[in-house]
Protein backbone atom coordinates (compact mmCIF):
# COMPACT_ATOMS: atom_id res chain seq x y z
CA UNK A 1 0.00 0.00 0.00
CA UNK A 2 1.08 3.32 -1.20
CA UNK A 3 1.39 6.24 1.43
CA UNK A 4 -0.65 9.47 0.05
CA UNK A 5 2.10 11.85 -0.51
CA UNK A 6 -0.16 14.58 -0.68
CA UNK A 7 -1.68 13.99 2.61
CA UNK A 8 2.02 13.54 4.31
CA UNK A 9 3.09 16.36 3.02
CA UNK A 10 -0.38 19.10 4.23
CA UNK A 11 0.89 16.98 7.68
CA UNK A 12 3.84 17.91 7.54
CA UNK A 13 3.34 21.19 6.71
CA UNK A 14 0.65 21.62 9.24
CA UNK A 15 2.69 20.47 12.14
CA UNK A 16 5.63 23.40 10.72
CA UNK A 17 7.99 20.85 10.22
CA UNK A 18 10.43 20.73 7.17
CA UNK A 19 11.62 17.73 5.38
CA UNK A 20 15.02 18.17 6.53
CA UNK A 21 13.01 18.35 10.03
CA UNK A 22 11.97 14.76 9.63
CA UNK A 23 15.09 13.55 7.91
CA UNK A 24 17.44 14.59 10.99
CA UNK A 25 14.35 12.73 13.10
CA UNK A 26 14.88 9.75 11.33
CA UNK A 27 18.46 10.11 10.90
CA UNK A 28 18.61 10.22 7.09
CA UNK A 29 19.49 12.50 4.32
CA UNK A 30 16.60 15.18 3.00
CA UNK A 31 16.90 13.99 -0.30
CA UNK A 32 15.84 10.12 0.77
CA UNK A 33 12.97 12.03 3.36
CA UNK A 34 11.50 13.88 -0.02
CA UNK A 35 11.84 10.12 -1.90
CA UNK A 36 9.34 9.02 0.84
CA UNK A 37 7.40 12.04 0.45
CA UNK A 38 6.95 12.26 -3.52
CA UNK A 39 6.21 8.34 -3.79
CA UNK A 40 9.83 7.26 -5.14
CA UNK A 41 10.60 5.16 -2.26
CA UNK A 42 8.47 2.99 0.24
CA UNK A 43 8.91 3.46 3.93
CA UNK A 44 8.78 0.86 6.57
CA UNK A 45 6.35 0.14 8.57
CA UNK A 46 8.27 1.47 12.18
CA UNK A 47 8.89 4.72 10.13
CA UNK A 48 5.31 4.70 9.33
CA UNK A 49 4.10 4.07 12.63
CA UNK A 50 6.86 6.99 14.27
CA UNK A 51 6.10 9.37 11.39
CA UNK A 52 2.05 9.08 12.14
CA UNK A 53 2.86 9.70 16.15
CA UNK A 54 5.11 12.22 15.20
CA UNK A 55 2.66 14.25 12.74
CA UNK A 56 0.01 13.05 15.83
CA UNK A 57 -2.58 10.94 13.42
CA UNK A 58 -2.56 7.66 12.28
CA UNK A 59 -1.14 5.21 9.49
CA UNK A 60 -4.44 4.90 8.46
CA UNK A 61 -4.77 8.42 7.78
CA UNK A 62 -1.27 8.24 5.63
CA UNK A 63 -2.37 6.07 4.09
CA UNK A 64 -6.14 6.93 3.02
CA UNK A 65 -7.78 4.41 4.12
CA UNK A 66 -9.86 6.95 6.31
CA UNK A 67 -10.67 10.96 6.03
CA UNK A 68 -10.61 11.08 9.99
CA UNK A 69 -6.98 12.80 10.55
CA UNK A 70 -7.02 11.93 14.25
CA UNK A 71 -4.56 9.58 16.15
CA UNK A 72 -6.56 6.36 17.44
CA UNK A 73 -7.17 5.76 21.26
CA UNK A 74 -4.70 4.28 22.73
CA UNK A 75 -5.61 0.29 23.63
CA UNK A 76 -5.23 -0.37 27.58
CA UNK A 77 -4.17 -4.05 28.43
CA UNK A 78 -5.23 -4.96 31.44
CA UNK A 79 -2.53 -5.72 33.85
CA UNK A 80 -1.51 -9.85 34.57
CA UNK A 81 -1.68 -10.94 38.18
């Protein structure tokens, strides 16, 4: 599954963050952030997952499977005794 560049990017952008802003997050060069961004390159999953706490919405969301932009609750496991 693709990630919507268009919607990473109004995230980023929303959030005031620059692609050199997530590149030094991720600890890679800008150019190979923008490859994520403009579709030339896949990301993993973990950088998917970081990337949608980061921008504070979820994978989902990247990745349009829904319009809702907000992160999902958090699940609570109940303790073991």
């Amino acid at each position: 599954m693709r990630i919507q560049t268009d919607i990473l990017k109004e995230l980023r952008k929303d959030k005031g963050l620059t692609q050199m802003d997530l590149a030094k997050h991720f600890g890679i060069s800008h150019v190979m952030y923008s490859y994520y961004e403009t579709g030339k390159r896949r990301m993993s999953l973990e950088m998917l997952c970081d990337l949608a706490d980061l921008l504070d919405t979820s994978t989902d969301y990247i990745l349009g499977r829904t319009d809702d932009p907000r992160p999902p609750r958090r699940r609570i496991h109940p303790k073991k005794s």
